[in-house]
C-alpha atoms as a PDB file:
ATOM      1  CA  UNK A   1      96.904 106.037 104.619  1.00  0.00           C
ATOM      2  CA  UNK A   2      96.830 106.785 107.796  1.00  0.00           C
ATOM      3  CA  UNK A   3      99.514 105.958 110.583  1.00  0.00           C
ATOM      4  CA  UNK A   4      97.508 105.289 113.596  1.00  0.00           C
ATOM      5  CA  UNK A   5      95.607 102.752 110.882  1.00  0.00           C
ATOM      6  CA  UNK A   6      97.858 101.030 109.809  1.00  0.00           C
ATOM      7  CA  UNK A   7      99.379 100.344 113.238  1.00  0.00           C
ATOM      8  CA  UNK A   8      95.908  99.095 114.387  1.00  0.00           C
ATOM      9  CA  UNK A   9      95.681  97.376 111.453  1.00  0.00           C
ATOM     10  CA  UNK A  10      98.976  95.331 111.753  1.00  0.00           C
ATOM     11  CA  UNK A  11      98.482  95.041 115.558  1.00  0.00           C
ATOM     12  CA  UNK A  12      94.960  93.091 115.110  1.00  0.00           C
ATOM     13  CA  UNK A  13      96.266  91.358 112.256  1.00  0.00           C
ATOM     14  CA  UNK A  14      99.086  89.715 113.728  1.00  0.00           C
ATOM     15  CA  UNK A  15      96.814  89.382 117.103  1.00  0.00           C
ATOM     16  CA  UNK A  16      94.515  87.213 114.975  1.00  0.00           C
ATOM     17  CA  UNK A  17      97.234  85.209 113.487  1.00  0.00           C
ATOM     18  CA  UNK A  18      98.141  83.781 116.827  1.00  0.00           C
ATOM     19  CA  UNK A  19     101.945  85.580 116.381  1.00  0.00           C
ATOM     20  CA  UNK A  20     103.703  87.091 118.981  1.00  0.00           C
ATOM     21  CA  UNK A  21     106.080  89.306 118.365  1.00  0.00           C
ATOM     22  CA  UNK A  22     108.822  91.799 120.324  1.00  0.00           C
ATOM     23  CA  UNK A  23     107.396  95.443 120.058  1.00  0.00           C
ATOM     24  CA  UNK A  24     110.856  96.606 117.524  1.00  0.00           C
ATOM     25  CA  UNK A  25     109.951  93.913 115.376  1.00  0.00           C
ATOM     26  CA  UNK A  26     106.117  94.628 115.430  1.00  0.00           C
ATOM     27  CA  UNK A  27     107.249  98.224 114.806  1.00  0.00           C
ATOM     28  CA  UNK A  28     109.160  96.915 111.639  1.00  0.00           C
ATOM     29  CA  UNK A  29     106.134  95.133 110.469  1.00  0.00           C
ATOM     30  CA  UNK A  30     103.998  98.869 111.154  1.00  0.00           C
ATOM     31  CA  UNK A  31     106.977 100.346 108.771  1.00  0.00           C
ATOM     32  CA  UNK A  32     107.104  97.707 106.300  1.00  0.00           C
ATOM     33  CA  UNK A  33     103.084  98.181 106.129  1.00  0.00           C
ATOM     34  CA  UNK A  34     103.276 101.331 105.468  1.00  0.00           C
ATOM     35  CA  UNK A  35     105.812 101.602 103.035  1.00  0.00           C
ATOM     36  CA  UNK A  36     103.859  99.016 100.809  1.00  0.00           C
ATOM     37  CA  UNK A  37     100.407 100.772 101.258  1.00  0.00           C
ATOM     38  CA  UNK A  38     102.461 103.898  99.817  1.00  0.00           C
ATOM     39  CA  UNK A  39     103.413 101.973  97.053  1.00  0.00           C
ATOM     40  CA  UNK A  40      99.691 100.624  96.453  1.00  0.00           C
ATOM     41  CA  UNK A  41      98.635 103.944  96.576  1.00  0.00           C
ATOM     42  CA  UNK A  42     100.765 105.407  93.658  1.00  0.00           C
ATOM     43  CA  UNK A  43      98.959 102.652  91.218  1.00  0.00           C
ATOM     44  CA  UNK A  44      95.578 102.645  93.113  1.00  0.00           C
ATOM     45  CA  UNK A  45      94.953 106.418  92.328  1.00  0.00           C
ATOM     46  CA  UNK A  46      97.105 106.658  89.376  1.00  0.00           C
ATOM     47  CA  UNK A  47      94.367 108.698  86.318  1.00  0.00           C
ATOM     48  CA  UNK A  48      94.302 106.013  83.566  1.00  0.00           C
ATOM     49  CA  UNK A  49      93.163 108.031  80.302  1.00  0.00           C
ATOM     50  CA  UNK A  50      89.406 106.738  78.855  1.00  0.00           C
ATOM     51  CA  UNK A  51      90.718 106.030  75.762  1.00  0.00           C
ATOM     52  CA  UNK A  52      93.195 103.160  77.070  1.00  0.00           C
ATOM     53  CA  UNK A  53      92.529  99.945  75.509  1.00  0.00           C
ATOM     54  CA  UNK A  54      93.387  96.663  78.242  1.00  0.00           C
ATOM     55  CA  UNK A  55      95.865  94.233  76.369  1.00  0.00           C
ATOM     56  CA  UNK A  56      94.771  91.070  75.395  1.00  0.00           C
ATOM     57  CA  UNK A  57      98.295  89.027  76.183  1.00  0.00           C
ATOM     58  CA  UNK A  58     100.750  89.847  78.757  1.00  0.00           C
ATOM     59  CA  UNK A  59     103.875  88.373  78.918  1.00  0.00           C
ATOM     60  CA  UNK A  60     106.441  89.512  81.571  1.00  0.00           C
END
């Protein structure tokens, strides 16, 4: 994803949510963002083969 994004993303978000934060910690937010759209992205585009059957029962 991209950077300048996910900074405008963040920036409207928390804009809309009535917070107000110090530009380091709205920088950490950016970051954290970021890091966790990375993450999403590993499982979002991940090839699952055709043949994979879902399970029926899940239990952690």
């Amino acid at each position: 994803m991209d950077p300048t994004i996910v900074e405008a993303y963040v920036r409207q978000a928390l804009e809309l949510a009535g917070y107000t934060l110090a530009p380091a910690e709205v920088d950490a937010v950016v970051a954290e963002f970021g890091r966790i759209a990375a993450i999403a992205d590993l499982f979002a585009n991940a090839d699952l083969p055709l043949e994979l059957e879902p399970i029926t029962l899940f239990r952690p």
